[in-house]
Protein backbone atom coordinates (compact mmCIF):
# COMPACT_ATOMS: atom_id res chain seq x y z
CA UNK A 1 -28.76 -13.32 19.98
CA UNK A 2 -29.31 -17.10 19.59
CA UNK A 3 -30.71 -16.09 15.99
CA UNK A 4 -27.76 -14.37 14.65
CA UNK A 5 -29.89 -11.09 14.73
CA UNK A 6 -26.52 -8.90 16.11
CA UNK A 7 -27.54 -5.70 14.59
CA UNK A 8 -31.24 -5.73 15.97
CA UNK A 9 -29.80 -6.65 18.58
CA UNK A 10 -27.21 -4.16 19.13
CA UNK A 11 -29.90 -1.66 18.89
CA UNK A 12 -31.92 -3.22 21.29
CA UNK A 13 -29.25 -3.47 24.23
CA UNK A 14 -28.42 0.69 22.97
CA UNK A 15 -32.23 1.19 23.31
CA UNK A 16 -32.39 -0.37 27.21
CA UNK A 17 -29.52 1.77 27.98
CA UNK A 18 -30.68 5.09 26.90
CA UNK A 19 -34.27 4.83 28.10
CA UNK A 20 -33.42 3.02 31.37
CA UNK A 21 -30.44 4.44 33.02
CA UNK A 22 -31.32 3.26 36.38
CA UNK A 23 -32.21 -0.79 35.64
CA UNK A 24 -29.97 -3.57 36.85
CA UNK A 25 -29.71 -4.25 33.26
CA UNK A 26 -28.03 -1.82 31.83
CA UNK A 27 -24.58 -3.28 32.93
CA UNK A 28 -25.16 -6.43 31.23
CA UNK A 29 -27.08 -4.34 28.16
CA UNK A 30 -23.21 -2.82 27.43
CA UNK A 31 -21.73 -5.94 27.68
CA UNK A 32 -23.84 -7.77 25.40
CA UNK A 33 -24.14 -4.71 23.04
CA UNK A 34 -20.25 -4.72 22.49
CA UNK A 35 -20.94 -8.50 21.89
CA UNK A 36 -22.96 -7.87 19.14
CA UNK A 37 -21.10 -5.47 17.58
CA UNK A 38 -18.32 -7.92 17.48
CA UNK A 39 -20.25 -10.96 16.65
CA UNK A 40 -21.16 -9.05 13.41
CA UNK A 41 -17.22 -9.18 11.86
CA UNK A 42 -17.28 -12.27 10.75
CA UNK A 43 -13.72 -13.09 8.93
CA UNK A 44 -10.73 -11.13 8.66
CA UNK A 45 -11.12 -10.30 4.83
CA UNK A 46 -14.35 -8.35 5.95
CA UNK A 47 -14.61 -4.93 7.06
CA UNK A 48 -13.88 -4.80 11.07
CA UNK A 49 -15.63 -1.48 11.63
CA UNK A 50 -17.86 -3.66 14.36
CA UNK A 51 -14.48 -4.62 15.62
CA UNK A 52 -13.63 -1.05 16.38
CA UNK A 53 -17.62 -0.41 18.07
CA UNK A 54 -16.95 -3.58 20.44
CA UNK A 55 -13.83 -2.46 21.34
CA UNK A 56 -15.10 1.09 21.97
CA UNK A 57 -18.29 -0.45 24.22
CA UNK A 58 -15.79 -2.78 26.07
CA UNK A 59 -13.68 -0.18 27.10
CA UNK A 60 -16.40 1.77 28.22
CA UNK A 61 -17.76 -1.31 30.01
CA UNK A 62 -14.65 -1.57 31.98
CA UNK A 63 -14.39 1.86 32.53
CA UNK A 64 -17.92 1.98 34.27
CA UNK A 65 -17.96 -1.60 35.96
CA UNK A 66 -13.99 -2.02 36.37
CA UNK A 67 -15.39 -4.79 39.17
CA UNK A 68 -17.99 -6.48 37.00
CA UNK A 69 -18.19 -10.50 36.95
CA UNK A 70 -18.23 -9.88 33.30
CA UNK A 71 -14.48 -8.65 33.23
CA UNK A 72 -12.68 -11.63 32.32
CA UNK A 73 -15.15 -12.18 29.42
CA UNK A 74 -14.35 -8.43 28.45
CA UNK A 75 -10.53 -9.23 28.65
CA UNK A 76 -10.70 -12.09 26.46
CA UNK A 77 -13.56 -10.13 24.05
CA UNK A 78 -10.72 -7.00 23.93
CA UNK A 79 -7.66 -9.72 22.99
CA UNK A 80 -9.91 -11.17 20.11
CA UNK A 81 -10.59 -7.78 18.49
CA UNK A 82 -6.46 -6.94 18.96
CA UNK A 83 -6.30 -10.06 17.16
CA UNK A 84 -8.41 -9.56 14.59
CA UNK A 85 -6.82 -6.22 14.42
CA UNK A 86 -3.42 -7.75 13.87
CA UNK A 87 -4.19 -10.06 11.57
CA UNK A 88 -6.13 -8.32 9.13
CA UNK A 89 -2.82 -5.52 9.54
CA UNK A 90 -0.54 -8.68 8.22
CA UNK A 91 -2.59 -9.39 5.66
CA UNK A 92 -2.13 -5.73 4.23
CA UNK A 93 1.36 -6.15 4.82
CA UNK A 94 1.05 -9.11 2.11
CA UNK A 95 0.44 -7.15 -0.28
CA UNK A 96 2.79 -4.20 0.65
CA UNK A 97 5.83 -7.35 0.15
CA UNK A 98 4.37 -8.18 -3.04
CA UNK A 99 4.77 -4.79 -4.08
CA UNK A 100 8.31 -4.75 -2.39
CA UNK A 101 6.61 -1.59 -0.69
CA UNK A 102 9.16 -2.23 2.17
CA UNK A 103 8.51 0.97 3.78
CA UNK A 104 4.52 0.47 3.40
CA UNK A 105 5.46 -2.53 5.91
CA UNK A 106 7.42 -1.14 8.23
CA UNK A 107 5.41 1.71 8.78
CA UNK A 108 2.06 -0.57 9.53
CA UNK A 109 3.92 -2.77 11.54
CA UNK A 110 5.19 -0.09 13.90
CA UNK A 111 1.81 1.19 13.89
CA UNK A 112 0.93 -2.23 15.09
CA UNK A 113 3.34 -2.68 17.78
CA UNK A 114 2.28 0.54 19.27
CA UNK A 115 -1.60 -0.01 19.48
CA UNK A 116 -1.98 -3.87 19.30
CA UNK A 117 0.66 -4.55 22.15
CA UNK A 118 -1.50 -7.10 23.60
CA UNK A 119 -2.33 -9.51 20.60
CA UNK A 120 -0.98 -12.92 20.37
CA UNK A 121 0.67 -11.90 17.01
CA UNK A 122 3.27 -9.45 18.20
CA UNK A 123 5.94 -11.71 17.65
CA UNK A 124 4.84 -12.83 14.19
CA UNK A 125 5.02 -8.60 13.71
CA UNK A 126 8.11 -8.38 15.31
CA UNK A 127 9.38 -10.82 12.99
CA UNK A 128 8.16 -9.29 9.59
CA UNK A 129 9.17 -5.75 10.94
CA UNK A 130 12.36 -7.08 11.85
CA UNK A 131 12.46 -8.43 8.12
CA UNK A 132 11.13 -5.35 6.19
CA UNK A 133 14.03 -3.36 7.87
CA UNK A 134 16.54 -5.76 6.88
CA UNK A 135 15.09 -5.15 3.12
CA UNK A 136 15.26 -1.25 4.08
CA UNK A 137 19.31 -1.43 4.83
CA UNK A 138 18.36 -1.03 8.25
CA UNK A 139 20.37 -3.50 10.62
CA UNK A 140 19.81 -1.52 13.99
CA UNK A 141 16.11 -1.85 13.85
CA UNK A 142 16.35 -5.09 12.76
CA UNK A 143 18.55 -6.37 15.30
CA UNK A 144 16.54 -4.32 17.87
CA UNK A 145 13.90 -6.61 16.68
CA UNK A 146 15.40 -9.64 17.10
CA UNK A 147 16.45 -9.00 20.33
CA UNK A 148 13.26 -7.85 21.48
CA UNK A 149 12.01 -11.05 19.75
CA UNK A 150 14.29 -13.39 21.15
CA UNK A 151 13.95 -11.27 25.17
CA UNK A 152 10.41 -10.91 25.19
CA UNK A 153 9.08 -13.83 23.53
CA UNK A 154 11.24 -17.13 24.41
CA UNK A 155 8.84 -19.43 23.36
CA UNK A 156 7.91 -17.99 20.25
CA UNK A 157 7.93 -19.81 17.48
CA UNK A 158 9.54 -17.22 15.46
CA UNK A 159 12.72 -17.15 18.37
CA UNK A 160 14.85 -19.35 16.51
CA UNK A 161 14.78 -17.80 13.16
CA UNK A 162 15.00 -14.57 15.42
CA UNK A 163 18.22 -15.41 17.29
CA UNK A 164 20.25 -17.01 13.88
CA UNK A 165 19.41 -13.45 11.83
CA UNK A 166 20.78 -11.39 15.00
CA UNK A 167 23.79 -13.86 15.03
CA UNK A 168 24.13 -13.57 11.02
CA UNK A 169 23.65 -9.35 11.75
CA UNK A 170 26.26 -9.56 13.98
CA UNK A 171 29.13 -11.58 11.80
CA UNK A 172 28.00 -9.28 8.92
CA UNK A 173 28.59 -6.13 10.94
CA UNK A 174 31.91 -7.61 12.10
CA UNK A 175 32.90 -8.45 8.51
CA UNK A 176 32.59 -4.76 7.72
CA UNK A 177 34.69 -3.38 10.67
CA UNK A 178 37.36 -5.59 9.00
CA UNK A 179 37.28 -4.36 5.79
């Protein structure tokens, strides 16, 4: 794979597995296949369907060798493609905001917290879903949000802003009890 050839060689590493079940190989052939799959992305503004076959031959790898050497490499592989997943999901949501398709958002974004629960992004999602339901009239999502935000994620950079627009939910929610 040294060449850049990931689709030849995807085929390749499929081709060892199907016509020798039995070899020593064919662990490391489903490995490396799922790395060429991935390896094939590129950048987020292109189409991730190899994201989706490496994640699909990872899984399978740690289904079938759940004590493999390889499975910290397949942990890491299976964050990148959440990742990837995520962030090519908030660029969508870009556009949705431009749009002021509020409910576009928060519908990908709790798609997003329910199958990318391991990416690094979550509380960059939490924050924009948190956001979109404020623009929705909203305020108990959004402050279940925030507190999730603020609880799960202390060290988030977002944790701040989180913990000011809970406070700021709160005094307006108190300001209408008055009235």
């Amino acid at each position: 794979m040294i060449m850049g050839e990931y689709p030849l060689a995807a085929v390749e590493f499929q081709i060892l597995r199907k016509d020798y079940p039995t070899s020593i190989k064919v662990e490391d052939a489903l490995f490396q296949e799922g790395v060429a799959y991935l390896e094939q992305v590129g950048k987020v503004q292109r189409d991730i369907t190899g994201a989706h076959e490496a994640r699909l031959h990872f899984l399978k790898f740690s289904q079938e060798y759940p004590n493999s050497p390889r499975m910290p490499e397949v942990v890491a592989y299976m964050e990148e493609i959440s990742d990837l997943m995520v962030r090519k999901r908030l660029e969508q949501i870009k556009v949705y905001k431009q749009l002021r398709r509020h409910e576009a958002v928060a519908i990908t974004l709790d798609d997003v917290l329910l199958e990318e629960s391991g990416s690094s992004y979550i509380p960059e999602v939490m924050w924009e879903r948190a956001r979109a339901a404020e623009k929705l009239d909203d305020p108990d999502t959004a402050a279940r949000m925030y507190e999730r935000l603020v609880s799960e994620y202390p060290d988030s950079r977002y944790t701040n802003k989180a913990s000011k627009a809970l406070r700021s939910l709160n005094e307006e929610e108190f300001d209408e009890e008055e009235d």
